[in-house]
N, C-alpha and C. Protein backbone atom coordinates (compact mmCIF):
# COMPACT_ATOMS: atom_id res chain seq x y z
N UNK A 1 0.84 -1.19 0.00
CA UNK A 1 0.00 0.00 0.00
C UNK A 1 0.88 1.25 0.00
N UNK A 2 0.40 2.57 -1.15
CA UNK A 2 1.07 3.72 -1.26
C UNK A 2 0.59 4.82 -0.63
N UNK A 3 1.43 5.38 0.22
CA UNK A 3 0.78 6.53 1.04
C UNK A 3 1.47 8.02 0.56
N UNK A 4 0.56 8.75 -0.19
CA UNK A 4 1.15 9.47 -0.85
C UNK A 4 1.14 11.05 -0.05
N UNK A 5 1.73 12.31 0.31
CA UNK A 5 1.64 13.09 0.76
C UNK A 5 2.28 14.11 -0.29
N UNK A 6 1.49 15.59 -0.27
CA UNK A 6 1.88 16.68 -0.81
C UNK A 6 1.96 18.02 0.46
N UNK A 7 3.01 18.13 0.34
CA UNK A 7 3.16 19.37 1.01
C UNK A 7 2.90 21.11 0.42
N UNK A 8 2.05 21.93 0.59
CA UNK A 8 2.44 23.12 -0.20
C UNK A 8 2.67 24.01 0.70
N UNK A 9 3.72 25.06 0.27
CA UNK A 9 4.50 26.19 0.75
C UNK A 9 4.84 26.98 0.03
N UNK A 10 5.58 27.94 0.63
CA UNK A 10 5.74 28.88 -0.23
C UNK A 10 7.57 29.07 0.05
N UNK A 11 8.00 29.78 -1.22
CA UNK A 11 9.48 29.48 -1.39
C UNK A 11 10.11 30.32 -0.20
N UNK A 12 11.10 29.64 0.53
CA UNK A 12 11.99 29.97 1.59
C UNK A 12 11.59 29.51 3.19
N UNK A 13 10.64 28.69 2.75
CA UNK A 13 9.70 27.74 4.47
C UNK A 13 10.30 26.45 4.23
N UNK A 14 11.10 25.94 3.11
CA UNK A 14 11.76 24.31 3.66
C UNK A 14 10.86 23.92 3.17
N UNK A 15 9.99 24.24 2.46
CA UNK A 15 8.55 22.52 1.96
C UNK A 15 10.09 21.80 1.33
N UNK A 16 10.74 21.35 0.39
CA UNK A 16 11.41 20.80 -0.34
C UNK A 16 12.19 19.77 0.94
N UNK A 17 12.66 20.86 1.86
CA UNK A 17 13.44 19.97 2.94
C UNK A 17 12.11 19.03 3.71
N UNK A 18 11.23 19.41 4.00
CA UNK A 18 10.30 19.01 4.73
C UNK A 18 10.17 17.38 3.96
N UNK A 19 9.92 17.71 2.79
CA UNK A 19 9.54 16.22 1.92
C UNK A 19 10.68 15.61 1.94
N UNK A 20 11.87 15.96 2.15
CA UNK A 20 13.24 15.06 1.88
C UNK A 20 13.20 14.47 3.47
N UNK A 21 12.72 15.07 4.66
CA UNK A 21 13.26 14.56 5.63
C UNK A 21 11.80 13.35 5.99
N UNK A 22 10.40 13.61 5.86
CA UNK A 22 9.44 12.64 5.61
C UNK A 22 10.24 11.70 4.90
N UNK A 23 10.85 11.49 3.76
CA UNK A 23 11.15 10.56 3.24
C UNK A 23 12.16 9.71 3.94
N UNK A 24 13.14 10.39 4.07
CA UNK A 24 14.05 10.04 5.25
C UNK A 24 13.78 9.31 6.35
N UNK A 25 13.24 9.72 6.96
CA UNK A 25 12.36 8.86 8.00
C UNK A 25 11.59 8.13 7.74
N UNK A 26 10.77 7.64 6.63
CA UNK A 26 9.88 6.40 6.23
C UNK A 26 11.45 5.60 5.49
N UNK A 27 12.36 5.86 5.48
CA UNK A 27 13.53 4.78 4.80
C UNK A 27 14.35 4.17 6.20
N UNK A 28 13.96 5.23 7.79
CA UNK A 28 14.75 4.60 8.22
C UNK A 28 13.68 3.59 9.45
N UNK A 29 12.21 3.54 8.68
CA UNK A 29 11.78 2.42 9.22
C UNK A 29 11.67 1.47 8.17
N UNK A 30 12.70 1.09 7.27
CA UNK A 30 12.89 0.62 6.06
C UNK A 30 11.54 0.29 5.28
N UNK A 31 11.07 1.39 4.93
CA UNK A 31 9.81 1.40 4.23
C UNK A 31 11.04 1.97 2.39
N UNK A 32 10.09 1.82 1.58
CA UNK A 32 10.57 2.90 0.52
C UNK A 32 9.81 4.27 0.28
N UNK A 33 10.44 5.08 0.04
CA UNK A 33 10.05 6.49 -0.15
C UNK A 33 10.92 7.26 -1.26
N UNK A 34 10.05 8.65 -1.74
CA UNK A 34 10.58 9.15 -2.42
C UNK A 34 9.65 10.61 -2.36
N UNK A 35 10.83 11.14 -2.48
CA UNK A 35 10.67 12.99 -2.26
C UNK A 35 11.02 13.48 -3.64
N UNK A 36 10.11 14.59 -4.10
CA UNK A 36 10.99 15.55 -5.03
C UNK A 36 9.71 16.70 -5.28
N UNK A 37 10.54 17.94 -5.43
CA UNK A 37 9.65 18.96 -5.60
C UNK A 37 9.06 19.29 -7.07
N UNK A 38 8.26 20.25 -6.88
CA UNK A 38 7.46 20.86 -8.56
C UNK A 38 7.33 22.22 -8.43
N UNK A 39 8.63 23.19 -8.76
CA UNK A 39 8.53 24.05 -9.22
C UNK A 39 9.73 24.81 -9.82
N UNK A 40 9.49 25.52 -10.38
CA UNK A 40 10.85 26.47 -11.65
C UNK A 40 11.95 27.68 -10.74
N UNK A 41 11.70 28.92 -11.09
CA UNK A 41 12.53 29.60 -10.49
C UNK A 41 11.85 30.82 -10.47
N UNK A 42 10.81 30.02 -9.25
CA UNK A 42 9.67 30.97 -8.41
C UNK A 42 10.98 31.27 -6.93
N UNK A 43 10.40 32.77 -6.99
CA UNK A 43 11.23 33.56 -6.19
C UNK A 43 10.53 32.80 -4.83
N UNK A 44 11.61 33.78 -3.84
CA UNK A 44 11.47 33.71 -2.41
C UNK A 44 9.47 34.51 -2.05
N UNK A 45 9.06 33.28 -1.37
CA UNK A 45 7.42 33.79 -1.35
C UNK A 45 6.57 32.98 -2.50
N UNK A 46 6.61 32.66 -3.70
CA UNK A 46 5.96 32.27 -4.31
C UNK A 46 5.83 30.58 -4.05
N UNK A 47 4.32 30.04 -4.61
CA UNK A 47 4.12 28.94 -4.57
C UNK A 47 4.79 27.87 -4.34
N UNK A 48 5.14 26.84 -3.73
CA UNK A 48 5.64 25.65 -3.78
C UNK A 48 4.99 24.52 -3.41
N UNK A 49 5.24 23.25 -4.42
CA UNK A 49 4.91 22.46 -3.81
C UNK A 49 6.02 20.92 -3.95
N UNK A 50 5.58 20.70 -2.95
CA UNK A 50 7.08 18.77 -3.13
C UNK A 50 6.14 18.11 -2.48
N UNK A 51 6.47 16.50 -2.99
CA UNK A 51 5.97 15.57 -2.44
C UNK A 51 6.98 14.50 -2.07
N UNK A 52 5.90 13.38 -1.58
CA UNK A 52 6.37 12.37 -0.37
C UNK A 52 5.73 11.32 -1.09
N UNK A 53 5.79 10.11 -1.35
CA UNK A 53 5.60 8.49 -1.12
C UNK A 53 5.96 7.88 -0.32
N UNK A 54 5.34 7.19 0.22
CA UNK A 54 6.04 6.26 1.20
C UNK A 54 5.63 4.60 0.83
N UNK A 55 6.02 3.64 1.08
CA UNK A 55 5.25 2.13 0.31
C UNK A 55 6.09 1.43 0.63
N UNK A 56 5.55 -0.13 1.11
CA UNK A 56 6.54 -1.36 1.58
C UNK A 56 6.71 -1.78 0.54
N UNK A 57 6.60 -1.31 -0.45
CA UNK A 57 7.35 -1.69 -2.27
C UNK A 57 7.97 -0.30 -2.75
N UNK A 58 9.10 -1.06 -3.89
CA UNK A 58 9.57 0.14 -4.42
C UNK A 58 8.24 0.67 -5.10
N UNK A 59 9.17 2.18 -5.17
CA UNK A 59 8.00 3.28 -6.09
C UNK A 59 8.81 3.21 -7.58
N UNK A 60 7.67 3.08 -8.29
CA UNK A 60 8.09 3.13 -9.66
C UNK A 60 7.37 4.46 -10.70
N UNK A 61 6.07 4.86 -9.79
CA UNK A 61 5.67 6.34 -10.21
C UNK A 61 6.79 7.18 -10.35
N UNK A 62 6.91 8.19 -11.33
CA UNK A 62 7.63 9.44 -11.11
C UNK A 62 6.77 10.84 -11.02
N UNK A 63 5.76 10.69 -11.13
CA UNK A 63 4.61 11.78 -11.85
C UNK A 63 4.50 12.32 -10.40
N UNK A 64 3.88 14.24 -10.26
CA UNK A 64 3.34 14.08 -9.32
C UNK A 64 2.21 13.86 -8.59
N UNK A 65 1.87 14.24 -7.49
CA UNK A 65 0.95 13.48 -6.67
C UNK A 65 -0.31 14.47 -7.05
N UNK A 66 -1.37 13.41 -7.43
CA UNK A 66 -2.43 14.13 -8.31
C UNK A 66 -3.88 14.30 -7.17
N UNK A 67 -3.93 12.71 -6.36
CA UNK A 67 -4.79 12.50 -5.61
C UNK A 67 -3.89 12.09 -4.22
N UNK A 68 -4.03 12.40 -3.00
CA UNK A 68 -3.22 12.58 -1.94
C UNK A 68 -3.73 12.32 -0.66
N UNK A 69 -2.85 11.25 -0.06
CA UNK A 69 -3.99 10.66 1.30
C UNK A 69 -3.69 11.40 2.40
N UNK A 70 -2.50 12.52 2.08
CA UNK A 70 -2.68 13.68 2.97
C UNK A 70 -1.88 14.63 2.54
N UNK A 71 -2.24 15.60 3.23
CA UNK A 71 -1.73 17.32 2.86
C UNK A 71 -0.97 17.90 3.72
N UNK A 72 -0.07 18.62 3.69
CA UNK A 72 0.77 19.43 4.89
C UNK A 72 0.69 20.88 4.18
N UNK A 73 0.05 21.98 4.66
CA UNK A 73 -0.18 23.08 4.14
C UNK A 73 0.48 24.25 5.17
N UNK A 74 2.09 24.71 4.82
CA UNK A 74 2.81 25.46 5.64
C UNK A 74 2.31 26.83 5.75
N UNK A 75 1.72 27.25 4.66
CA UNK A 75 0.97 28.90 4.67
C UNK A 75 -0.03 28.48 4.46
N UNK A 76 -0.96 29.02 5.51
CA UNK A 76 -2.58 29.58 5.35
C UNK A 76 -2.81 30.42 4.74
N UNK A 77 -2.11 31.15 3.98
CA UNK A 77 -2.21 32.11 2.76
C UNK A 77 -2.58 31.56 1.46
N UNK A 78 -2.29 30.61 1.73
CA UNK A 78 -1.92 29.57 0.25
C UNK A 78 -3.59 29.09 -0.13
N UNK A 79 -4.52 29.15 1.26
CA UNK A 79 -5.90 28.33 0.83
C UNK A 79 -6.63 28.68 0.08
N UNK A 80 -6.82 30.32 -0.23
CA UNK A 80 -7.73 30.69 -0.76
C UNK A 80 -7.09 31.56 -2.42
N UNK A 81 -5.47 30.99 -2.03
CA UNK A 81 -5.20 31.44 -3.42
C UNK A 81 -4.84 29.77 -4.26
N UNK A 82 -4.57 29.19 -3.76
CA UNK A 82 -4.02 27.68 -4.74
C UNK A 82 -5.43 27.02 -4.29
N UNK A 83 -5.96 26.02 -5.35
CA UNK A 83 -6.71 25.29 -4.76
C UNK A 83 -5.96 23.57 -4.38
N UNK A 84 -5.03 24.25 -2.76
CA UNK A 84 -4.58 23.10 -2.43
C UNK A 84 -4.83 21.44 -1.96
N UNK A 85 -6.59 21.34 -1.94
CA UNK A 85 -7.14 20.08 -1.68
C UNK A 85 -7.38 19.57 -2.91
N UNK A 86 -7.40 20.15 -4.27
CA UNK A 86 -7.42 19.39 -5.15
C UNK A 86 -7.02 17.83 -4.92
N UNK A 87 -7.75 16.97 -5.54
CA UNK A 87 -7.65 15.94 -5.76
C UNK A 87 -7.43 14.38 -4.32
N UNK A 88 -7.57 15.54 -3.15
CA UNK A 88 -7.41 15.27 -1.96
C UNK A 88 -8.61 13.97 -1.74
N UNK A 89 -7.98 13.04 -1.05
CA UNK A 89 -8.75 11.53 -1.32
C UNK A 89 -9.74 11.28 0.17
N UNK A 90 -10.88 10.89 0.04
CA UNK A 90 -11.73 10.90 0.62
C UNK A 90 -11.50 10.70 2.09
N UNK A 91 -11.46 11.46 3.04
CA UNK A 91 -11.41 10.84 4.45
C UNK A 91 -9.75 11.01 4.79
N UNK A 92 -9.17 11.78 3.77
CA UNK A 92 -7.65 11.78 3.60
C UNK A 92 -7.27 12.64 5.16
N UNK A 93 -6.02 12.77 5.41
CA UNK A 93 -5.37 13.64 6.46
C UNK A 93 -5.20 14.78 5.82
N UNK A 94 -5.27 16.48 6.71
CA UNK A 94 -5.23 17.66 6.05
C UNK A 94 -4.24 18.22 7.24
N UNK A 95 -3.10 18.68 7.37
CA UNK A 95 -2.76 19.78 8.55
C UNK A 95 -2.14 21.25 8.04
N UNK A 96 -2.48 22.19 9.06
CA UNK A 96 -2.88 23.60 8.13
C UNK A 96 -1.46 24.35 9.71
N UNK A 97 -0.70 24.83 9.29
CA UNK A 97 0.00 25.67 10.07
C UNK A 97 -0.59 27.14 10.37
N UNK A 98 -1.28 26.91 11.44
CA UNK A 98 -2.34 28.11 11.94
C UNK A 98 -2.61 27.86 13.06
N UNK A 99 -3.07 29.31 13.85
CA UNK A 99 -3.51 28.97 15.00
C UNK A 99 -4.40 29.19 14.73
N UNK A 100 -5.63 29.33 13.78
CA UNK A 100 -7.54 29.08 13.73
C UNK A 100 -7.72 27.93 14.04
N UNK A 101 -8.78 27.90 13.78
CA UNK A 101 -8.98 26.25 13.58
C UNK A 101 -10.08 26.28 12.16
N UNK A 102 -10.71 25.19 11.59
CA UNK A 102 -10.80 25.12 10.16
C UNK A 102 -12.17 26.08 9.83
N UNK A 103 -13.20 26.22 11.53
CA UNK A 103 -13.75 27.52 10.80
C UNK A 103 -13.57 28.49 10.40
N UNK A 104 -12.76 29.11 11.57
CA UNK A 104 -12.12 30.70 11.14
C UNK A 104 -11.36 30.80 9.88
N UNK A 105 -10.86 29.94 9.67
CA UNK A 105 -9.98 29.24 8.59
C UNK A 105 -10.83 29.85 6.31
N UNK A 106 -12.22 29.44 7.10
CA UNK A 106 -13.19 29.63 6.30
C UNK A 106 -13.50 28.23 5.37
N UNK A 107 -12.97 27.05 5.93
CA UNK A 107 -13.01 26.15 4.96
C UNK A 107 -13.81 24.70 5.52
N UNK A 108 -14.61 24.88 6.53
CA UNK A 108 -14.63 23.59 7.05
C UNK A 108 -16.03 23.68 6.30
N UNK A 109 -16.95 24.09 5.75
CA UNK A 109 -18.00 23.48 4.93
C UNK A 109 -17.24 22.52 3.84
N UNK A 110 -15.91 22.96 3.34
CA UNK A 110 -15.06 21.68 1.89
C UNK A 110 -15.20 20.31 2.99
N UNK A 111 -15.37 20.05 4.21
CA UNK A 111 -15.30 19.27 4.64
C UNK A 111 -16.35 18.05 5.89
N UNK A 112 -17.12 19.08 5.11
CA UNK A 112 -18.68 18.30 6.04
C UNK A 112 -18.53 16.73 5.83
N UNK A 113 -18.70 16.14 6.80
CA UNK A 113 -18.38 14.95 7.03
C UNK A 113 -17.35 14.16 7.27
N UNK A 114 -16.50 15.04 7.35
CA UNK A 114 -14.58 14.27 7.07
C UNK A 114 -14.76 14.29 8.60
N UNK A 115 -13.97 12.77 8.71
CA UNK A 115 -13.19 12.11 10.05
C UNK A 115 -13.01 13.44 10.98
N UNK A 116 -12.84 14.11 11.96
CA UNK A 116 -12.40 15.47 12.44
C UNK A 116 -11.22 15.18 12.72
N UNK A 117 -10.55 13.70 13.43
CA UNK A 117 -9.19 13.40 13.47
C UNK A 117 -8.49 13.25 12.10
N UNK A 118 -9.35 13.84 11.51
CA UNK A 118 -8.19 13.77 10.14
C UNK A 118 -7.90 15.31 9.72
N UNK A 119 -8.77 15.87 10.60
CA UNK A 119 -7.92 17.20 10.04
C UNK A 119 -7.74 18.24 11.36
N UNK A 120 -6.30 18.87 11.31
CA UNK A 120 -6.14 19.70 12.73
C UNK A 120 -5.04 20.75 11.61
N UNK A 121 -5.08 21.85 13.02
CA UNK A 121 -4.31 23.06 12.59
C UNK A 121 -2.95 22.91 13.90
N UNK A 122 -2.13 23.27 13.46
CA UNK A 122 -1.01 23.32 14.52
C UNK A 122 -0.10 24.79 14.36
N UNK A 123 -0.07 25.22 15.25
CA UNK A 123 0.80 26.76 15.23
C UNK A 123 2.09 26.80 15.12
N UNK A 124 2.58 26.07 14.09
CA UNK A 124 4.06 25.74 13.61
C UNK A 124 4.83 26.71 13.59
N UNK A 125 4.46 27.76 13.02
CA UNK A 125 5.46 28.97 12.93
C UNK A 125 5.96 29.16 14.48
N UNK A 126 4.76 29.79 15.52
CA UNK A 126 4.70 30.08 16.44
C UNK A 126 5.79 29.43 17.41
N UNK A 127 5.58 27.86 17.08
CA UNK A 127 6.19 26.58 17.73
C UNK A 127 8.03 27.10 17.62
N UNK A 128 7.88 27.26 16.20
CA UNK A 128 9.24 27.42 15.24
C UNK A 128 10.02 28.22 16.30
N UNK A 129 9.61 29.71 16.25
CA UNK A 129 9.80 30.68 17.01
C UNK A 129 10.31 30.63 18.29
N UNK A 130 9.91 30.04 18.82
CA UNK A 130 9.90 29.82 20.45
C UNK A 130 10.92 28.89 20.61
N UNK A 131 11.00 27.22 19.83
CA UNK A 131 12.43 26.65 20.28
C UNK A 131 13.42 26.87 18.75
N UNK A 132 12.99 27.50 18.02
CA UNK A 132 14.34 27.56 17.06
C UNK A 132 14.60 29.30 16.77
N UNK A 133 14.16 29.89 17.19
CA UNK A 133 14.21 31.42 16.28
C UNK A 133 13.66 32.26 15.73
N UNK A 134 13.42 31.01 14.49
CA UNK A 134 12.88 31.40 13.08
C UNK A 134 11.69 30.70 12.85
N UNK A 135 11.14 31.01 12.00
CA UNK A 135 9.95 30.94 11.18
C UNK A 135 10.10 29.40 10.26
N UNK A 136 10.27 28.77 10.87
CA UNK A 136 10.47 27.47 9.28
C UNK A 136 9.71 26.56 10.25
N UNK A 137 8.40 26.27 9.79
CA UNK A 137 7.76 25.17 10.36
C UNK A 137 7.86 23.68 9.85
N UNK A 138 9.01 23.54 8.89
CA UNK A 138 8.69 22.62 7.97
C UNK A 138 9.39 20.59 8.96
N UNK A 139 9.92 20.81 9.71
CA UNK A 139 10.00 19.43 10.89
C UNK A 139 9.24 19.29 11.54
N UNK A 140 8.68 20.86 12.18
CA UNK A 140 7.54 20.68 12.85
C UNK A 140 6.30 20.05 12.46
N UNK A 141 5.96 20.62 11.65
CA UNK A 141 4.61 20.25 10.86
C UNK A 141 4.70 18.46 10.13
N UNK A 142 6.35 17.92 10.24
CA UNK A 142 6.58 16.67 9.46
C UNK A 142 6.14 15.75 11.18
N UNK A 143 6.15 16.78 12.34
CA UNK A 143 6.05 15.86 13.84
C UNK A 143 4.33 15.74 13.71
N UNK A 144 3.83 16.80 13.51
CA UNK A 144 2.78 17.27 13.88
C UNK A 144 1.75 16.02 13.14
N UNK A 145 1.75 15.95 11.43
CA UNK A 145 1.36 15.08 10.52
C UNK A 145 2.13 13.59 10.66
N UNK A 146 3.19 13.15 11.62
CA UNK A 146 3.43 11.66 12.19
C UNK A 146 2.08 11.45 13.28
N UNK A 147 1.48 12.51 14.27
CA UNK A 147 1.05 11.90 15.43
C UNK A 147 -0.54 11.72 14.55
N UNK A 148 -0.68 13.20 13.62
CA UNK A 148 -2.10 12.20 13.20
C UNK A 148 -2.52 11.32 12.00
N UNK A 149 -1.08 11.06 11.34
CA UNK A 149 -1.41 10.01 10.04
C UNK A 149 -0.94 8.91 11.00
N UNK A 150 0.25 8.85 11.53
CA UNK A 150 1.12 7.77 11.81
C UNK A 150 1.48 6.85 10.73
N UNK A 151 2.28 7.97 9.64
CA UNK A 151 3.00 7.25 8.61
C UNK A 151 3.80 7.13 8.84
N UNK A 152 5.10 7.62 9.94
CA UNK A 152 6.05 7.92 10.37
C UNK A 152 6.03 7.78 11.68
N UNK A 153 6.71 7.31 12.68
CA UNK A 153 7.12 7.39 14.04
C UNK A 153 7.68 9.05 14.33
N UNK A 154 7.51 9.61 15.94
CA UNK A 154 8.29 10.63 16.29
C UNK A 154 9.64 10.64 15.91
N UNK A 155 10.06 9.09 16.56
CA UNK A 155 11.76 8.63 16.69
C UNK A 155 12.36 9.20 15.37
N UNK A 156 11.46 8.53 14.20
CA UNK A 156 12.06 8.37 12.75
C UNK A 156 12.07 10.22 12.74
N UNK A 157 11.09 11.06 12.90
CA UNK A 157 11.25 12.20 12.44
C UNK A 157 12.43 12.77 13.33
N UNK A 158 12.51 12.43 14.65
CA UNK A 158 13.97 13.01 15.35
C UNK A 158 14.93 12.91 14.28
N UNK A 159 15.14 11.51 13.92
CA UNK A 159 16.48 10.64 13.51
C UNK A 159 16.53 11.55 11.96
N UNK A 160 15.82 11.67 11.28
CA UNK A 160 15.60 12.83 10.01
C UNK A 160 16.13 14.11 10.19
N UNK A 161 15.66 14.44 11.10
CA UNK A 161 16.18 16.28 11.55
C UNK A 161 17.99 15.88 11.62
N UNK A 162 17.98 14.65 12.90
CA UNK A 162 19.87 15.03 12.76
C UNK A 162 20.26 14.64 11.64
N UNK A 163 19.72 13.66 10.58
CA UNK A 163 20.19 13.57 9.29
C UNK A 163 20.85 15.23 8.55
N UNK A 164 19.70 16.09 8.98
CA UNK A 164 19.73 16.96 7.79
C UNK A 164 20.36 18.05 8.64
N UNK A 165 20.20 18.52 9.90
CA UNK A 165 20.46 19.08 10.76
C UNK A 165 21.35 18.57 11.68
N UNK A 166 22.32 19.54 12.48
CA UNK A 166 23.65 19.06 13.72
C UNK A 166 23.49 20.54 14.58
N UNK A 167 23.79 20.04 15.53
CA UNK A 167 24.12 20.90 16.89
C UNK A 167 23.20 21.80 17.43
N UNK A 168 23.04 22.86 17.54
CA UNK A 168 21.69 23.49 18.60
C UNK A 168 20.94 23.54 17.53
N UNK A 169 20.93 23.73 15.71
CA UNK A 169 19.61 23.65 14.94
C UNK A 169 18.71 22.37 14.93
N UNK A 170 19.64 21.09 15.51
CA UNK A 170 18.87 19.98 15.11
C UNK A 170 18.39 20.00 16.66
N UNK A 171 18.93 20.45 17.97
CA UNK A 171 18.56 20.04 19.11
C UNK A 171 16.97 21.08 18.88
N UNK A 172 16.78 21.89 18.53
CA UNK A 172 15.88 23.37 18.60
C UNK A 172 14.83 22.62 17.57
N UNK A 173 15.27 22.09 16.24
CA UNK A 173 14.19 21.60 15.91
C UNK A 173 13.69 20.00 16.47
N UNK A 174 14.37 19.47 17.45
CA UNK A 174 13.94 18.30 17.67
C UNK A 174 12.87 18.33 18.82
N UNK A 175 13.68 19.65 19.42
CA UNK A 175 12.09 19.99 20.58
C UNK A 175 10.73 20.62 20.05
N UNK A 176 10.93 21.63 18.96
CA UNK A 176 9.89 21.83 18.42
C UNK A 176 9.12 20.88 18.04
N UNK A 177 9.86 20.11 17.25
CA UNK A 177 8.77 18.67 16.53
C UNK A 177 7.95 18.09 17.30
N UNK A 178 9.09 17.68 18.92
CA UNK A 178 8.21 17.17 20.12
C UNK A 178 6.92 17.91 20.44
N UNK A 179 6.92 19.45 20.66
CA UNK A 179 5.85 20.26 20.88
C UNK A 179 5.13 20.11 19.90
N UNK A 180 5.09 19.78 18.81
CA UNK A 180 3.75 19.78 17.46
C UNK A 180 3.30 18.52 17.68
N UNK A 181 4.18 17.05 18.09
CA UNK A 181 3.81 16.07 18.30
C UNK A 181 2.59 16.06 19.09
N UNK A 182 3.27 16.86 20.13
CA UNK A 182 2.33 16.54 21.33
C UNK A 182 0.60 17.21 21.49
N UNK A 183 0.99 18.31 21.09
CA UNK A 183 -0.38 18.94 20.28
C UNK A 183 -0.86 18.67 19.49
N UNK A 184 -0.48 18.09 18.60
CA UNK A 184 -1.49 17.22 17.39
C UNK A 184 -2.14 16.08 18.29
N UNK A 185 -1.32 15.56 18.67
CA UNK A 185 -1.96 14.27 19.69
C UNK A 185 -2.92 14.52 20.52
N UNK A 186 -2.53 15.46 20.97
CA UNK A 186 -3.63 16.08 22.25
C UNK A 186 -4.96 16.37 21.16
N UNK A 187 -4.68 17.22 19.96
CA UNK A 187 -6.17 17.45 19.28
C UNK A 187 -6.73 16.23 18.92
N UNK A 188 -6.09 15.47 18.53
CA UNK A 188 -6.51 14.25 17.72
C UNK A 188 -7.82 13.74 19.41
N UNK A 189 -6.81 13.44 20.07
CA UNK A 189 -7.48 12.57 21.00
C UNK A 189 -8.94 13.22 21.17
N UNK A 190 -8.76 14.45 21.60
CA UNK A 190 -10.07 15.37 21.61
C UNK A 190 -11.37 15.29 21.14
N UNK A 191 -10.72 15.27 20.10
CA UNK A 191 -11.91 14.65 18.39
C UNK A 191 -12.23 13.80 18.71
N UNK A 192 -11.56 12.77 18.91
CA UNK A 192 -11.65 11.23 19.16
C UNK A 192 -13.11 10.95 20.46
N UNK A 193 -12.72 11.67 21.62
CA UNK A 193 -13.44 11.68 22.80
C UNK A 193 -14.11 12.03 22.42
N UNK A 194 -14.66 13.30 21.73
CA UNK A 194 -15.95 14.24 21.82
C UNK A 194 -16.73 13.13 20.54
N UNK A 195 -16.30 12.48 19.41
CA UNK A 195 -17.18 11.88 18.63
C UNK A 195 -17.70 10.82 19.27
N UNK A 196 -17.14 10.05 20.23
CA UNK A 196 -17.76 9.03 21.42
C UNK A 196 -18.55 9.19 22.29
N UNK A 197 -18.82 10.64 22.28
CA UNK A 197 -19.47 10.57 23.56
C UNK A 197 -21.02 10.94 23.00
């Protein structure tokens, strides 16, 4: 089974790194994966998007990801100008780097009926800020989308960051990730309780 993910961002947020280190981490629970981005020589700010496969078989697709069993959406700017759920697969995972949530958002009628644990907002930037500095939500948001797809383990996304990252950037993003982990989890569960009861 192929679990396909598209990330969109905008140029100078890491979507490109974001999909290389997802991949990374689905190879080092020896799954196969494959990352690569789709776009030209769109400046700093403009559109981006890269994707992710992940599959206990090799990938032999090269095309990109048309229909997508989940989304990682680094700008909330991006919703009402790209139509980023295109092709987005029924009941799929959605996570939106925001602190709204999907009403304020303006979008939760696209989603009447969807799972609610399948879709959460996480304040990545914010997160970013606080244990790394800067503004790049793009590990975070790869922690945040492990606790509610669970395509990926936390561990594997740690073990990704020091791949790509060393010394206080990988320690700064490894706590952030933990903090998105843990808040995605916490929403998820939420959903979870309140549809039970």
């Amino acid at each position: 089974m192929m679990f396909q993910v598209r990330i969109h961002g905008r140029g100078g947020q890491g979507c490109v790194t974001g999909a290389e280190m997802l991949s990374i981490a689905a190879f080092l629970e020896d799954k196969h994966a494959q990352a690569f981005p789709s776009f030209g020589s769109e400046r700093t700010g403009a559109p981006v998007v890269a994707f992710c496969r992940i599959s206990d078989r090799e990938i032999r697709l090269r095309e990109p990801i048309m229909q997508p069993d989940g989304l990682i959406i680094q700008d909330p700017t991006l919703l009402h100008q790209v139509d980023v759920f295109s092709g987005l697969r029924p009941d799929g995972f959605v996570l939106i780097n925001s602190k709204k949530n999907f009403d304020d958002l303006g979008i939760s009628e696209r989603f009447g009926g969807w799972h609610h644990a399948h879709l959460c907002t996480v304040p990545a930037t914010e997160i970013a800020m606080e244990h790394i500095g800067r503004p790049l939500p793009n590990a975070i948001l790869l922690a945040g989308f492990a606790a509610m797809s669970r395509a990926v383990s936390l561990e594997s996304v740690h073990a990704a960051i020091k791949d790509k990252f060393s010394g206080k950037v990988a320690a700064g993003n490894i706590a952030a990730a933990s903090a998105a982990y843990d808040f995605v989890k916490k929403e998820k569960e939420d959903y979870e309780r309140a549809e039970t009861m």
